[in-house]
Protein backbone atom coordinates (compact mmCIF):
# COMPACT_ATOMS: atom_id res chain seq x y z
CA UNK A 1 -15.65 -6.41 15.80
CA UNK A 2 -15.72 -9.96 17.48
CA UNK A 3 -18.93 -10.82 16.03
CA UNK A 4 -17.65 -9.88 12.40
CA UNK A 5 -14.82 -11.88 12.74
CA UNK A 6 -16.84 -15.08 13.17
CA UNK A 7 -17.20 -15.47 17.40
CA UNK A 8 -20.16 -16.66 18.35
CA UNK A 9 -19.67 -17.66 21.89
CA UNK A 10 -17.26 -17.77 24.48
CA UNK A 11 -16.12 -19.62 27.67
CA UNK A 12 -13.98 -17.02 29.41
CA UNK A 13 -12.11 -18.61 32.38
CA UNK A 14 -9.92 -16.42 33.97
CA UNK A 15 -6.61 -17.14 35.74
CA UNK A 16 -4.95 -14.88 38.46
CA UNK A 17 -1.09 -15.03 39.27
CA UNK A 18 -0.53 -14.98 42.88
CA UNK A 19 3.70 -15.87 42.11
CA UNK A 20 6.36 -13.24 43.30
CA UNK A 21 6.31 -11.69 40.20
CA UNK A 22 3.63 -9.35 41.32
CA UNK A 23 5.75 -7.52 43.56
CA UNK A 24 8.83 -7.04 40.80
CA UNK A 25 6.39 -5.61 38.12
CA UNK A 26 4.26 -3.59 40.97
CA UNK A 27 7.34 -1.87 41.76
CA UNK A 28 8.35 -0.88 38.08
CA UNK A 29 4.62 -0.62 36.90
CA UNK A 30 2.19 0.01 39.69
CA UNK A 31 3.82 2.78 41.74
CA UNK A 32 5.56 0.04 43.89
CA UNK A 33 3.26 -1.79 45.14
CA UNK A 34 1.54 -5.14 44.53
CA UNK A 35 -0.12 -6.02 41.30
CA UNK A 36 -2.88 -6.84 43.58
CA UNK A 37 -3.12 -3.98 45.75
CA UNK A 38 -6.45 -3.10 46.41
CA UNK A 39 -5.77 -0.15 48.70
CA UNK A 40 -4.66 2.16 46.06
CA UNK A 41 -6.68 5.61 45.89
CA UNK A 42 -6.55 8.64 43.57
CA UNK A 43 -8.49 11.70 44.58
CA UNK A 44 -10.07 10.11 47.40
CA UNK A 45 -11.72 7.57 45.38
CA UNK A 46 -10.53 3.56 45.08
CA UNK A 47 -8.91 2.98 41.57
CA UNK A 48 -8.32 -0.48 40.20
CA UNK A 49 -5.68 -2.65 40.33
CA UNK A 50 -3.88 -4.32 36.63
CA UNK A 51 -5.79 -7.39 37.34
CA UNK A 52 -9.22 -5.87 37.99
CA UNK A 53 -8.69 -3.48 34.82
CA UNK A 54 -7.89 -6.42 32.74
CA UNK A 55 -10.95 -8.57 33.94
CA UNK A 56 -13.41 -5.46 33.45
CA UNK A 57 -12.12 -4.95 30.04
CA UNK A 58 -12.38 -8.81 29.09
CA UNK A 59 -15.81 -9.41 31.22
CA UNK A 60 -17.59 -6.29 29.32
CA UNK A 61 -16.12 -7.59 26.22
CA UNK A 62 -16.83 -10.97 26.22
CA UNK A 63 -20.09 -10.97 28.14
CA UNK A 64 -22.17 -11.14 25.11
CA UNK A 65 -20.50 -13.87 23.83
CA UNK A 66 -21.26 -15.81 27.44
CA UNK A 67 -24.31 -18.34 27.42
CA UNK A 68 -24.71 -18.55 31.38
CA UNK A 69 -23.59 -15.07 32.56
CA UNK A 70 -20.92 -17.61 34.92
CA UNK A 71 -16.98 -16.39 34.61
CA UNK A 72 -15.08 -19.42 36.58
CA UNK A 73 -11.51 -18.16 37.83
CA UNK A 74 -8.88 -19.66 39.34
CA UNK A 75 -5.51 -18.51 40.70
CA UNK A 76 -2.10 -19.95 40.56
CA UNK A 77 1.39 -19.44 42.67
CA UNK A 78 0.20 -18.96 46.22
CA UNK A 79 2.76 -20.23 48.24
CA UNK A 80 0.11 -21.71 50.98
C-alpha cells in the first residue's frame, strides 16, 4: 500500500510520553495500570504494553522503507 502511494523511504523517529497522562488513560484503557507497564501477563506469558504494540506495528511497517535499519527514539515528560 505505502509503496503504491508514492513512499520511497522513511526516517521513523519515534517519541515516547513519559507525562502523567499515562496513568489517567492506563486506568480507563489498560486495565489500570501504566501505559508503560511492562509487567502485564496473560496466560502466563508477557503481553505488550500500548507503546510497544504501536512501535511493532510502525517498525514492521516502515522497516522497508528504512535505509540504515537505525530507529532513533526519544522520550518526553519525565519529571527527573
Amino acid at each position: 500500500g505505502l509503496k503504491e502511494c508514492g513512499l520511497e523511504s522513511s526516517n521513523l523517529i519515534i517519541g515516547i510520553d513519559f507525562t502523567k497522562s499515562n496513568l489517567t488513560q492506563g486506568t480507563i484503557t489498560f486495565a489500570g495500570r501504566s501505559l508503560h507497564d511492562c509487567s502485564v501477563k496473560a496466560a502466563g506469558r508477557r503481553i505488550l504494553n500500548p507503546y510497544q504494540q504501536v512501535m511493532a506495528i510502525m517498525g514492521r511497517t516502515l522497516k522497508p522503507f528504512d535505509d540504515d535499519n537505525i530507529i532513533p527514539a526519544v522520550g518526553f515528560g519525565d519529571v527527573r
